[in-house]
C-alpha atoms as a PDB file:
ATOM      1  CA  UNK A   1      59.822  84.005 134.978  1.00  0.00           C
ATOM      2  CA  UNK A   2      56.149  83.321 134.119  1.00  0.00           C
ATOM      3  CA  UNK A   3      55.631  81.125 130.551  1.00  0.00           C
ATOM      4  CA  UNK A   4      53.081  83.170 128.332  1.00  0.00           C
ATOM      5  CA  UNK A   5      50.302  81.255 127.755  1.00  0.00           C
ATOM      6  CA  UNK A   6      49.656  81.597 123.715  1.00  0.00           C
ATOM      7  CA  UNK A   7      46.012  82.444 124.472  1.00  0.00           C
ATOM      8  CA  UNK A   8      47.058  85.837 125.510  1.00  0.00           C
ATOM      9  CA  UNK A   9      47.842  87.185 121.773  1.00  0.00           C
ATOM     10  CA  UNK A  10      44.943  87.547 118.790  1.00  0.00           C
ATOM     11  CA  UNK A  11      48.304  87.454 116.673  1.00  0.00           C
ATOM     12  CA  UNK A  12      49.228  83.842 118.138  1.00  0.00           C
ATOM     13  CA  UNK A  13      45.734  82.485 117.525  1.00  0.00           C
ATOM     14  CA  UNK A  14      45.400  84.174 114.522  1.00  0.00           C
ATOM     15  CA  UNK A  15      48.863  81.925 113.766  1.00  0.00           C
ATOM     16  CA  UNK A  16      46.988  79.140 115.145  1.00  0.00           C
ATOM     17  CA  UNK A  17      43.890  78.958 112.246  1.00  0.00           C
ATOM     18  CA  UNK A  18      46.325  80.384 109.885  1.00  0.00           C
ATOM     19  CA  UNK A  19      48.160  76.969 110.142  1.00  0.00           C
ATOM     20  CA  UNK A  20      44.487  75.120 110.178  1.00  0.00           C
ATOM     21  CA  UNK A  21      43.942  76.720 107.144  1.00  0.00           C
ATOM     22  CA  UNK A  22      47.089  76.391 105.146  1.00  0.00           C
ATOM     23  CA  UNK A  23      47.638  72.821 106.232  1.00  0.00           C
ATOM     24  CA  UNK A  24      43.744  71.989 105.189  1.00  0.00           C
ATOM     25  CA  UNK A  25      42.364  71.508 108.361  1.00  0.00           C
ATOM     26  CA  UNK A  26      39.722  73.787 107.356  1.00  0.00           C
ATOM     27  CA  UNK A  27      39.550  73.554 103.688  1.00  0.00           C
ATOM     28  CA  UNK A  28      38.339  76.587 101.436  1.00  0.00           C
ATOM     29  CA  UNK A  29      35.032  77.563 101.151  1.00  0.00           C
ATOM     30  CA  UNK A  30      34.557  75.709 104.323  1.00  0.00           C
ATOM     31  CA  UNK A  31      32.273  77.730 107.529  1.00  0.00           C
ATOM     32  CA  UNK A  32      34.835  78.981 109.792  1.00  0.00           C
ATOM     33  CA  UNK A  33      34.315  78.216 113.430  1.00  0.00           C
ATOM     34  CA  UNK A  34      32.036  80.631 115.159  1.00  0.00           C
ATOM     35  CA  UNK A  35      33.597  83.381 117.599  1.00  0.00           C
ATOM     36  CA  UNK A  36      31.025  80.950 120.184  1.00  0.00           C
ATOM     37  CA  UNK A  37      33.455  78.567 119.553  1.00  0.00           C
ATOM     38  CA  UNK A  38      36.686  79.484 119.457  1.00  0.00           C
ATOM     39  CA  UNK A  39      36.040  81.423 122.650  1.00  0.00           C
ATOM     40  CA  UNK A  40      35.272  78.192 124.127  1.00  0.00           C
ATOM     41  CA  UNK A  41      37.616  75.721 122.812  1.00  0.00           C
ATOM     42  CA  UNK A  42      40.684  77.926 123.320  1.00  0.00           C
ATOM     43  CA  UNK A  43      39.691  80.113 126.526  1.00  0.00           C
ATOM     44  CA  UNK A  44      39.717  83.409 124.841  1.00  0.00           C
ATOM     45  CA  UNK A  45      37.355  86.372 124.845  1.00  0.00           C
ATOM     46  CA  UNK A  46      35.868  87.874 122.206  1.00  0.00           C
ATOM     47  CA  UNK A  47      37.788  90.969 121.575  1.00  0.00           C
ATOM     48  CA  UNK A  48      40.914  88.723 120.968  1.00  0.00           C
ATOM     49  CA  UNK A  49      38.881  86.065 118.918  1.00  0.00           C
ATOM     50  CA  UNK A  50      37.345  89.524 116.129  1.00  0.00           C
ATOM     51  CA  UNK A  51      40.655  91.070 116.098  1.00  0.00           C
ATOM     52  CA  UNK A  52      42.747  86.748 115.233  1.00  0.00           C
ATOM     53  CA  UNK A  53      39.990  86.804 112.585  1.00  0.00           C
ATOM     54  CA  UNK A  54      40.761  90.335 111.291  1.00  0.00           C
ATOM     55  CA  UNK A  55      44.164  89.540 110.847  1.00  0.00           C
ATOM     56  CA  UNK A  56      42.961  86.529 108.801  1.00  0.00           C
ATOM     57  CA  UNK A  57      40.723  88.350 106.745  1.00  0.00           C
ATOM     58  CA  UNK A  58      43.202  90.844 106.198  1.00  0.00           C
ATOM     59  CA  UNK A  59      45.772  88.089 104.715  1.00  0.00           C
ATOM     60  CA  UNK A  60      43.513  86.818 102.052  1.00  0.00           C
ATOM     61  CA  UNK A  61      42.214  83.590 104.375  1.00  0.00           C
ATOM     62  CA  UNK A  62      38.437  83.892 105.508  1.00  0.00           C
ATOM     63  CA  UNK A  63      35.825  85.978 104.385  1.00  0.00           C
ATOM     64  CA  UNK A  64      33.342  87.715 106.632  1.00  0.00           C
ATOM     65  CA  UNK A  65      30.416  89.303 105.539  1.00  0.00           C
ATOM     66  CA  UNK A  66      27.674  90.584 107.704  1.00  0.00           C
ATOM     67  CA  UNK A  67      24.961  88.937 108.632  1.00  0.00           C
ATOM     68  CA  UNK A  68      26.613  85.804 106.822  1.00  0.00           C
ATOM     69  CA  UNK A  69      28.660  82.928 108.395  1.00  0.00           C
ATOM     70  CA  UNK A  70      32.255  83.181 108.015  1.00  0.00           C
ATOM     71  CA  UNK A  71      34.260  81.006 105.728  1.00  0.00           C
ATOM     72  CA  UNK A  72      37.524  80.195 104.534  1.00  0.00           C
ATOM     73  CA  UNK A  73      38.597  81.529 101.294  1.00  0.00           C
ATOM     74  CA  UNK A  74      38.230  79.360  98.084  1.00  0.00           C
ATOM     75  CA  UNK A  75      41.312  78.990  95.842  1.00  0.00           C
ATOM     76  CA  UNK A  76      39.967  79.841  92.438  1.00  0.00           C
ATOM     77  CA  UNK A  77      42.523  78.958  89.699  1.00  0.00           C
ATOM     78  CA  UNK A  78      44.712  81.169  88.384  1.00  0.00           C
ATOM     79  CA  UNK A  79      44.616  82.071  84.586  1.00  0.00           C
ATOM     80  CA  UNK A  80      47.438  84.423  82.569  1.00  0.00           C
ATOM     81  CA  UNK A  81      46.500  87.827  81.584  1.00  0.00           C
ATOM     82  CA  UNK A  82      46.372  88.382  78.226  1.00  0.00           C
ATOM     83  CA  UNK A  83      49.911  90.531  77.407  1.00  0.00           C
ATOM     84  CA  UNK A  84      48.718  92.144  74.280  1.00  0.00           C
ATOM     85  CA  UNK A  85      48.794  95.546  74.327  1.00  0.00           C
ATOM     86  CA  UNK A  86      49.861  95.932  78.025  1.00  0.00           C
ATOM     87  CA  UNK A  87      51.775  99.301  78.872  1.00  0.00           C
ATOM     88  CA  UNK A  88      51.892  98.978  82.834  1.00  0.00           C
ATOM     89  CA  UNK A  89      50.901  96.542  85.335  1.00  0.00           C
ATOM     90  CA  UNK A  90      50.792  97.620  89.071  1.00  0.00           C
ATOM     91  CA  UNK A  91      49.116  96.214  92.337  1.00  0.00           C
ATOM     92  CA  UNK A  92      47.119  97.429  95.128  1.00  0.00           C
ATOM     93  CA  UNK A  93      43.928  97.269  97.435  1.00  0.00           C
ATOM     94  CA  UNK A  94      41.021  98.009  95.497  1.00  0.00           C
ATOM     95  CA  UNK A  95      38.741 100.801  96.716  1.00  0.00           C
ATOM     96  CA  UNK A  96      35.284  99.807  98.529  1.00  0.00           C
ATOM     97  CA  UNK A  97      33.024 100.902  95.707  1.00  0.00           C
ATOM     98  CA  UNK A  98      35.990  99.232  92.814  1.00  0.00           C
ATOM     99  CA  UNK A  99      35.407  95.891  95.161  1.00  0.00           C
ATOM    100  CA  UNK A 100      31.375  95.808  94.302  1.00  0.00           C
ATOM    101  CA  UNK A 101      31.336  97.073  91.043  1.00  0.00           C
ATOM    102  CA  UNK A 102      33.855  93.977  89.838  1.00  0.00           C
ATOM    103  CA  UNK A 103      31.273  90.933  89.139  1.00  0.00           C
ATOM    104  CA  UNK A 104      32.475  88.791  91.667  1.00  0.00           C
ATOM    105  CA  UNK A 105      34.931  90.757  92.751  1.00  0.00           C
ATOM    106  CA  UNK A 106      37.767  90.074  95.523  1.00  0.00           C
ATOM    107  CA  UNK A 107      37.432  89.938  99.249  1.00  0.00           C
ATOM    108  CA  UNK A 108      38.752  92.232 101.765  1.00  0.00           C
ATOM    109  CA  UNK A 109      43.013  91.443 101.885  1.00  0.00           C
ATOM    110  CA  UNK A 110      43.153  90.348  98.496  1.00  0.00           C
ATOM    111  CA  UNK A 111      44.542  92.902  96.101  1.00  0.00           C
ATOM    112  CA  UNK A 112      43.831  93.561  92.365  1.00  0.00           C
ATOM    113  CA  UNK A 113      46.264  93.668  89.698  1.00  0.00           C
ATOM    114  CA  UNK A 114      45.623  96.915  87.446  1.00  0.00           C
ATOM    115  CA  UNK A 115      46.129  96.334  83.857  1.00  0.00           C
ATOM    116  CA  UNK A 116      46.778  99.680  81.335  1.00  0.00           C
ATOM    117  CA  UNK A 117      46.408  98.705  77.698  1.00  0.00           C
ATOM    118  CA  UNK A 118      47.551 100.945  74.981  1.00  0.00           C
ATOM    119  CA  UNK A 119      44.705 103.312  73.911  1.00  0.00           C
ATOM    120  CA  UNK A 120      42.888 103.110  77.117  1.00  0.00           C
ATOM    121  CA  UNK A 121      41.476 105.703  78.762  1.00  0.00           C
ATOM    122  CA  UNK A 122      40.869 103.228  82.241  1.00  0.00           C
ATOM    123  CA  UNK A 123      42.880 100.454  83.348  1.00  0.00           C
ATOM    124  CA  UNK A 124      41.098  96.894  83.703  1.00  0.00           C
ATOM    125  CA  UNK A 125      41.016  95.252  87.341  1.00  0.00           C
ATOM    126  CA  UNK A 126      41.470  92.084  87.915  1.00  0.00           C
ATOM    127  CA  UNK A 127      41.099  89.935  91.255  1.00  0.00           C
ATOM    128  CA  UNK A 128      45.110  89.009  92.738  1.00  0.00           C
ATOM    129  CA  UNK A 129      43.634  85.529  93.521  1.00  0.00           C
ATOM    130  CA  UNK A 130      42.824  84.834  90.079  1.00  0.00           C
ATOM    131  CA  UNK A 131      45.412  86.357  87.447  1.00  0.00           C
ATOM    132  CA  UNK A 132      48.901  86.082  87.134  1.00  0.00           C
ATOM    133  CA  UNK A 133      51.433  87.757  85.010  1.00  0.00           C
ATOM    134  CA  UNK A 134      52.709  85.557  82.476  1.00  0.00           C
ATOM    135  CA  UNK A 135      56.569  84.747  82.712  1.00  0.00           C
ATOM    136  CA  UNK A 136      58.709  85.100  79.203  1.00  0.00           C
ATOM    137  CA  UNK A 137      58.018  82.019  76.727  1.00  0.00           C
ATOM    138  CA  UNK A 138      59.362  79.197  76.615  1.00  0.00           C
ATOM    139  CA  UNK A 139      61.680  78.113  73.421  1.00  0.00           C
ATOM    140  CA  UNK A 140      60.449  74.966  72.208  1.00  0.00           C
ATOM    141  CA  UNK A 141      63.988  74.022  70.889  1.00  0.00           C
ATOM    142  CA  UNK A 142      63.271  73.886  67.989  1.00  0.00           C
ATOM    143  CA  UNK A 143      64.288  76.499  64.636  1.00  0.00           C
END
């Protein structure tokens, strides 16, 4: 029986950086080593070293633009959405053209949370990285 070699799989070097990343190895908003590189350093071709970083761009972790360097992903703070007037929250992937017309708007892999208020006619979008729902509040104890 032959030992696979982890360099075989974009999945297992895609593990690899993920574990870089999360452990702060390569801290956010950091430049991401070049495919160069990693082809290099860990034996690889190229194929295997686009599709590892798809699968990281894809979770949230780097963000690849063209005709920019890659980087890992800053952690922006979250902050609570505002629950006044809220009908329905829900969650998904934001279209290509929903992505650019939000200033700033999220990355590819990170999904936006879509907020219906009474009395509107569109729901607001709001980056996943950046919001969170608001859990019930807290009784101060006192009353």
């Amino acid at each position: 029986m032959v030992d696979r070699d982890w360099r075989s799989s974009s999945t297992e070097l895609a593990s690899l950086l993920r574990d870089q990343i999360l452990t702060g190895q390569l801290p956010p908003g950091s430049l991401f080593p070049s495919d160069r590189w990693l082809c290099e350093t860990h034996g690889v071709g190229r194929s295997l070293v686009r599709a590892a970083v798809a699968v990281l761009r894809a979770e949230g972790l780097v963000v690849t633009r063209q005709g920019q360097d890659t980087r890992v992903r800053k952690v922006h703070p979250k902050r609570p959405i505002d629950m006044t007037g809220v009908v329905r929250i829900e969650t998904r992937m934001p279209t290509a053209p929903e992505r650019e017309a939000m200033a700033d708007g999220p990355h590819d892999g990170i999904p936006v949370l879509v907020v219906w208020r009474t009395g509107d006619t569109q729901p607001t979008l709001l980056p996943g990285d950046r919001w969170m729902i608001p859990g019930p509040a807290v009784s101060s104890g006192e009353g």
